[in-house]
Structure formats: C-alpha cells, structure tokens
N, C-alpha and C. Protein backbone atom coordinates (compact mmCIF):
# COMPACT_ATOMS: atom_id res chain seq x y z
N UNK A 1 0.82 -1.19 0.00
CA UNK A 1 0.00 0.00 0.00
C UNK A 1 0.86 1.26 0.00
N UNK A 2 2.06 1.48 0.84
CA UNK A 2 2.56 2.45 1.16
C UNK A 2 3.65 2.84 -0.32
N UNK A 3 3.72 1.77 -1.41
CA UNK A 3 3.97 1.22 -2.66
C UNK A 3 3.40 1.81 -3.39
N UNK A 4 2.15 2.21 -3.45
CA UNK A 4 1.36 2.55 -4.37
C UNK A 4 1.10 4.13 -3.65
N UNK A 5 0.98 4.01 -2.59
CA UNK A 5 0.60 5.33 -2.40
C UNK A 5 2.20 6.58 -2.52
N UNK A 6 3.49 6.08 -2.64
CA UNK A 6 4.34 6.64 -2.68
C UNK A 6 4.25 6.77 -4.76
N UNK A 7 4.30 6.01 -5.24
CA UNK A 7 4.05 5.74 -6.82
C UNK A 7 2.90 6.67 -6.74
N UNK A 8 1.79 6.81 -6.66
CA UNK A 8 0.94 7.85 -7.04
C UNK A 8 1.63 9.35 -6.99
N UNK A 9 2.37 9.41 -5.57
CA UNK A 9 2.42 10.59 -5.12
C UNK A 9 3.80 11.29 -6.18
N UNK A 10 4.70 10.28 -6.85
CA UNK A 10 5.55 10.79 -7.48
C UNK A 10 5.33 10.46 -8.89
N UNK A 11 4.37 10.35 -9.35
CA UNK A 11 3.19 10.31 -10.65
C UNK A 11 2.67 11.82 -10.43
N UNK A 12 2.03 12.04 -9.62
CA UNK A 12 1.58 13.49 -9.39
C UNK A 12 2.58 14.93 -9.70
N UNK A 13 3.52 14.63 -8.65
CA UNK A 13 4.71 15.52 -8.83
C UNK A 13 5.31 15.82 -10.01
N UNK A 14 5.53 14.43 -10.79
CA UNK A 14 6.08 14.54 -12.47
C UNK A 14 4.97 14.70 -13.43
N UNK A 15 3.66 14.86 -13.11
CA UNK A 15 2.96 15.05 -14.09
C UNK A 15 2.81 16.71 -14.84
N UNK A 16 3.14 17.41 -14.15
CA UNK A 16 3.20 19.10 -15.13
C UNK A 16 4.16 19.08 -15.97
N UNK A 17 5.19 18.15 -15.97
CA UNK A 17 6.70 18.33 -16.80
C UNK A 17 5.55 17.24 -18.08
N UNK A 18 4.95 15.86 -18.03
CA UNK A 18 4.45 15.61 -19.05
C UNK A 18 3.49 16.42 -19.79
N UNK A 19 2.69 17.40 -19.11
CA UNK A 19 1.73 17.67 -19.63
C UNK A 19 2.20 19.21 -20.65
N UNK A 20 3.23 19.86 -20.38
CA UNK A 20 3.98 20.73 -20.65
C UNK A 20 3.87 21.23 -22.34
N UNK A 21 3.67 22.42 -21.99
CA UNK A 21 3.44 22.57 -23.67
C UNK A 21 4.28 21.81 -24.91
N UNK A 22 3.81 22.11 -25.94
CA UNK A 22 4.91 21.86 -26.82
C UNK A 22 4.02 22.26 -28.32
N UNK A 23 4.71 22.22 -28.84
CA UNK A 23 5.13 23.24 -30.20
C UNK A 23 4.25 21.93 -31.12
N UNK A 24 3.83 22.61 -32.34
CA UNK A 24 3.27 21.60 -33.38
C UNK A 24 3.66 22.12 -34.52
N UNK A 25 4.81 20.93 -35.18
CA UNK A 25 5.63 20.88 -36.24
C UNK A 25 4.77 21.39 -37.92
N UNK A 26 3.88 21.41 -37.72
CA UNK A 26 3.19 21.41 -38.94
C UNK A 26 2.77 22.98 -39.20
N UNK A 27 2.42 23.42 -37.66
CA UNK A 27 2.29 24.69 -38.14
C UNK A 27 3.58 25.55 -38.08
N UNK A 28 4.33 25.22 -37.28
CA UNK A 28 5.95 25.87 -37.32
C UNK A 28 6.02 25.71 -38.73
N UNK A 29 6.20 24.68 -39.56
CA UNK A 29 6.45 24.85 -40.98
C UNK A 29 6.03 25.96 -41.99
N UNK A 30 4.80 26.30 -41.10
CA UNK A 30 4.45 27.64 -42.17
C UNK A 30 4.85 28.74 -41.89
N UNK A 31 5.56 28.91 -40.45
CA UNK A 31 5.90 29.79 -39.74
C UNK A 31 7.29 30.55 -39.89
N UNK A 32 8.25 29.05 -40.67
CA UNK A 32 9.73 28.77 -40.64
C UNK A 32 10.12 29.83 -41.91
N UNK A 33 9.18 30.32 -43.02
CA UNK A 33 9.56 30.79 -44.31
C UNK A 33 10.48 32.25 -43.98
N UNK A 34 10.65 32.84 -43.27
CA UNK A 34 11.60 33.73 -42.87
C UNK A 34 12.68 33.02 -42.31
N UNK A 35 12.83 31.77 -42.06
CA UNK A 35 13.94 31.26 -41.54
C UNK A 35 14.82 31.15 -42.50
N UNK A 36 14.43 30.39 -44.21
CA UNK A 36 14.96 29.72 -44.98
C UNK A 36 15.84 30.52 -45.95
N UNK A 37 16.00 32.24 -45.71
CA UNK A 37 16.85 32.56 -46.29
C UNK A 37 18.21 32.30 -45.94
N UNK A 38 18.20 32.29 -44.19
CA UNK A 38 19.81 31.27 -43.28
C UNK A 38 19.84 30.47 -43.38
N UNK A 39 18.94 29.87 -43.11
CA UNK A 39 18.92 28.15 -42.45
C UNK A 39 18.47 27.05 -43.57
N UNK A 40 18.25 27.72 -44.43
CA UNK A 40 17.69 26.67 -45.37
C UNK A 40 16.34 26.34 -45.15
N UNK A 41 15.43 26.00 -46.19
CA UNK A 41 14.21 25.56 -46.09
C UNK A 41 13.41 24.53 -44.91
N UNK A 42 14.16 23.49 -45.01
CA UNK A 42 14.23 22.38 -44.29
C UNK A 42 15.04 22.70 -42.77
N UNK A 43 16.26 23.72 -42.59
CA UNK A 43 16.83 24.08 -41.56
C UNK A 43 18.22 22.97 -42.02
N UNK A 44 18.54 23.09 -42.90
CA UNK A 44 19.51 22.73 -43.29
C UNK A 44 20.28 24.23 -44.34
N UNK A 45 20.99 24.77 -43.46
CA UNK A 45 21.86 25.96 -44.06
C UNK A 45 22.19 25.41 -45.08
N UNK A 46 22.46 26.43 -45.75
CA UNK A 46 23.20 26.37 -47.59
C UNK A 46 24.28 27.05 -47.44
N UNK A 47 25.18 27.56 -46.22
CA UNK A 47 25.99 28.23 -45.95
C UNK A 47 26.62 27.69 -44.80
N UNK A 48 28.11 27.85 -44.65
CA UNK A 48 28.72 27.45 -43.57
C UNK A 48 28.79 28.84 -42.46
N UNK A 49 28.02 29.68 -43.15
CA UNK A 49 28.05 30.81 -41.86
C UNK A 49 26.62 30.89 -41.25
N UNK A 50 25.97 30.00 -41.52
CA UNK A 50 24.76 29.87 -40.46
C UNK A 50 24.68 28.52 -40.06
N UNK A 51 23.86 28.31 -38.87
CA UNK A 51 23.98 26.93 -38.14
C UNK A 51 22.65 26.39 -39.04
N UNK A 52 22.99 25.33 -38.92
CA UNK A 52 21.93 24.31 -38.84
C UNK A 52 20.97 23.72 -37.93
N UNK A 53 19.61 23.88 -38.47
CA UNK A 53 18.93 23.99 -37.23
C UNK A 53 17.81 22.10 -37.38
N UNK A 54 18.20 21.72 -38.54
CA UNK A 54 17.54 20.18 -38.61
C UNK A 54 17.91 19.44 -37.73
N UNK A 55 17.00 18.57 -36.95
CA UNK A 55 17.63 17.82 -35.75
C UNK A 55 17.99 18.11 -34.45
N UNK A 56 18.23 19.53 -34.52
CA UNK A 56 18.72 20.02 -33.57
C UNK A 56 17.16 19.53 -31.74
N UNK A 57 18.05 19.52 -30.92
CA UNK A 57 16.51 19.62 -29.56
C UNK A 57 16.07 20.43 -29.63
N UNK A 58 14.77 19.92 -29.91
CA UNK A 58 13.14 21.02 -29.47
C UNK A 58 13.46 22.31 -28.08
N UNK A 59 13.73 21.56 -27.12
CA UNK A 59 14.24 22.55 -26.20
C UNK A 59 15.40 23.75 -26.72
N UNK A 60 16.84 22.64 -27.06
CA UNK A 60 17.58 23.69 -27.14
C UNK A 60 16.95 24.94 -28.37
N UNK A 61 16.49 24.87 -29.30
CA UNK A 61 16.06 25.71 -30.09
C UNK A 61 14.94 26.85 -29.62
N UNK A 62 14.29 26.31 -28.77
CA UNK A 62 13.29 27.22 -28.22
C UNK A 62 14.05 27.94 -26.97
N UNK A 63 15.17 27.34 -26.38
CA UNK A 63 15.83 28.63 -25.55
C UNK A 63 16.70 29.28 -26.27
N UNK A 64 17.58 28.88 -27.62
CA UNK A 64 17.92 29.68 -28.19
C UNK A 64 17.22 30.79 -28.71
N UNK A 65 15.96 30.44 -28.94
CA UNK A 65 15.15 32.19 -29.70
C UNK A 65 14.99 32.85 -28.75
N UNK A 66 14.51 32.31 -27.31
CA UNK A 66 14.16 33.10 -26.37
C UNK A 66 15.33 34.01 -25.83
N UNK A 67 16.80 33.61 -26.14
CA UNK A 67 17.79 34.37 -25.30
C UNK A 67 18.27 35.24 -26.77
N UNK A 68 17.72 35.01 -27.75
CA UNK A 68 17.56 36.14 -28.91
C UNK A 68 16.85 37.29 -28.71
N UNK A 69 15.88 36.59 -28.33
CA UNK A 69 14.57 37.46 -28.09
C UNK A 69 14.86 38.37 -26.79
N UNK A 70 15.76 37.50 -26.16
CA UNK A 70 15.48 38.42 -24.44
C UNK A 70 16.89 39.20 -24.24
N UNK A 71 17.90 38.99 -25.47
CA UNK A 71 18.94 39.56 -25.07
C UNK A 71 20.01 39.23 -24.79
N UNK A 72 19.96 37.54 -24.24
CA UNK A 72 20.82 36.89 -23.50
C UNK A 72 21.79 36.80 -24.77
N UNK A 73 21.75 36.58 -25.88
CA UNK A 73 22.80 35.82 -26.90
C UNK A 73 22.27 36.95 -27.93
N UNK A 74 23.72 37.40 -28.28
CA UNK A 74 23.52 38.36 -28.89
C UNK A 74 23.98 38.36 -30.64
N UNK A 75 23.26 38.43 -31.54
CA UNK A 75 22.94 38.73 -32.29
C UNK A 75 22.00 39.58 -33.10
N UNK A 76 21.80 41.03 -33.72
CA UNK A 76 21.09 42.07 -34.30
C UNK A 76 20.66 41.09 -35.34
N UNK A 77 20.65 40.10 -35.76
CA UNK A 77 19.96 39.70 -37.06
C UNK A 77 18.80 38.43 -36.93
N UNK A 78 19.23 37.84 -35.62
CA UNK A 78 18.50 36.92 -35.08
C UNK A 78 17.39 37.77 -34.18
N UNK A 79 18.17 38.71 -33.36
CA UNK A 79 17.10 39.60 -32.44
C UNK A 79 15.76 40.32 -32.82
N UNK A 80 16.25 40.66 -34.40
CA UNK A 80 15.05 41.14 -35.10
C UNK A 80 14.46 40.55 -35.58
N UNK A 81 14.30 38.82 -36.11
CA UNK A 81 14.36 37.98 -36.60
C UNK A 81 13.13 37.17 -35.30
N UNK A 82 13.13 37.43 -34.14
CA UNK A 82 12.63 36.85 -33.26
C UNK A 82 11.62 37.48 -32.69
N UNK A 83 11.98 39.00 -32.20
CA UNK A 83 11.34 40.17 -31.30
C UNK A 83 9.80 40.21 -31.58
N UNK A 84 9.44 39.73 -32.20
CA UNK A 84 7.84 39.34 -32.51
C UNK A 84 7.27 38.06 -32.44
N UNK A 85 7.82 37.25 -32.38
CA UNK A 85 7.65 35.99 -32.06
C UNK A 85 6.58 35.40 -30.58
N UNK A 86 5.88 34.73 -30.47
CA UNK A 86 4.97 34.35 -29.38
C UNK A 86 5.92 33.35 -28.72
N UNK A 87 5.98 32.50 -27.52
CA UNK A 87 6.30 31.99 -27.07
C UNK A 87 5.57 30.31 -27.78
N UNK A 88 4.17 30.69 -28.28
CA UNK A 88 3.67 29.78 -28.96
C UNK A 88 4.05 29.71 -30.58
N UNK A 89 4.93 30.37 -31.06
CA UNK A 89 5.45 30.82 -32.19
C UNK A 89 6.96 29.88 -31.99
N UNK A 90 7.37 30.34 -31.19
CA UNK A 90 8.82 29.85 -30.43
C UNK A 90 8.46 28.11 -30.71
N UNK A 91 7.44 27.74 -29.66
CA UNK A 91 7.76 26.41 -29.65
C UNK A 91 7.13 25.62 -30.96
N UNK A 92 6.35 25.95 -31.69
CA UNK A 92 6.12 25.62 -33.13
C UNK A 92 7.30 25.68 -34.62
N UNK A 93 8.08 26.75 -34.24
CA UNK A 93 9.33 26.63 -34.91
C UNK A 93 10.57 26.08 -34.75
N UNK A 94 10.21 25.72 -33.20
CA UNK A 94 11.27 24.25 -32.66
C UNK A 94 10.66 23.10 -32.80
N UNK A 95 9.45 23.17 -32.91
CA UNK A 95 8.94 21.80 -32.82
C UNK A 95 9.22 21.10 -34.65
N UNK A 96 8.83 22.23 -35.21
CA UNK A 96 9.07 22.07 -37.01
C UNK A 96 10.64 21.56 -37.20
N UNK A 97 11.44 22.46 -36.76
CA UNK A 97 13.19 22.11 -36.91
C UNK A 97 13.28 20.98 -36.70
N UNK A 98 13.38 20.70 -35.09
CA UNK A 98 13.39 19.71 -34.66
C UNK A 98 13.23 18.06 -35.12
N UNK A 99 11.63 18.55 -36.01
CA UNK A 99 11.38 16.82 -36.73
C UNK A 99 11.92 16.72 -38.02
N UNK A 100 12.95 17.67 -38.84
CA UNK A 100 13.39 17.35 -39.91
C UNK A 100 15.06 16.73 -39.44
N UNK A 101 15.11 15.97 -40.66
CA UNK A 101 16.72 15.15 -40.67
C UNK A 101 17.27 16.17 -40.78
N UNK A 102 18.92 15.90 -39.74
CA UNK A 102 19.52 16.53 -39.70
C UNK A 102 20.95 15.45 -40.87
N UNK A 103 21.95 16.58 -40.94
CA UNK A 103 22.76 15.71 -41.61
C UNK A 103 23.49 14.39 -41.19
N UNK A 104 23.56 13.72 -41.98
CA UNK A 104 24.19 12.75 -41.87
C UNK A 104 26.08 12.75 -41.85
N UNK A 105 26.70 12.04 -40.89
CA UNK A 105 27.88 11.98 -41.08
C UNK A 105 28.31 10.52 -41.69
N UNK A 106 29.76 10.26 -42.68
CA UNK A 106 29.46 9.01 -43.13
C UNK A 106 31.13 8.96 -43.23
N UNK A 107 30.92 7.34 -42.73
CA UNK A 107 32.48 6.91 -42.20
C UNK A 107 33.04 6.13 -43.62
C-alpha cells in the first residue's frame, strides 16, 4: 500500500513536466519561411556561416530564440528575426526544426 501510495504521489509531482506545452511541427512549418533565407528551407543551411537547425533539440532551439529574443545571446539579425515571435510561435518553430533530418555523417 505504502507502494502505491508513494508511486501515485511521485506520478503526481512529475505530471506538469508531461503535460507541458509543446510546439506543433506542422504549423511551425508555415511559420519557418523567414527562416529559410539562413537556415535553409528544411533548416539545413546552404551556408557554412549559419547553423543548422535540422535535428537540432526542441528545447535547445526554443531557448535559443528566447535568449535572442530576451537579449541573452547576442545577435542584431537573429534579435530582429525573433522580437515578434509568441512563445507559442517559439515552440512551433522548434517543434518544425526539430522533426526534420539533420545531416548525416558518413564513415
């Protein structure tokens, strides 16, 4: 009993981290078309002076815009690039990146 009632109680505790927003890839895709002059369509740069953003974590990408957005990481081309962005904007354009292939390395 004290089994189950400890298992419930740390089911409870971890349940806001499952329920936790998250971004939907499909509409980020329509969202991404200002991205694809850097990053490439797909988030695969066509340039070695922008990152690649295919594959990359859903998370890390959504704190990267936010410390664009907030100042923390500084870039004028990303900052303006972001400064309008929703937080529900944010996680839809990580969620889009995110589910495309990233490159392949080959031995």
């Amino acid at each position: 009993m004290r089994i189950r009632l400890a298992a419930c109680a740390l089911l409870l505790c971890a349940s806001p981290l499952a329920f936790a927003a998250s971004g939907d890839a499909s509409v980020g895709k329509k969202k991404s078309t200002p991205c694809a002059a850097c990053h490439g369509a797909e988030g695969v740069s066509p340039s070695p002076d922008f990152p690649n953003l295919a594959g990359q974590y859903a998370d890390y990408l959504e704190a990267s815009m936010k410390h664009y957005k907030a100042g923390k990481r500084k870039n004028p081309i990303m900052a303006e690039q972001v400064k309008n962005l929703s937080n529900k904007d944010i996680m839809d354009l990580a969620a889009y990146f995110a589910s495309q292939r990233s490159l392949t390395v080959r031995y």
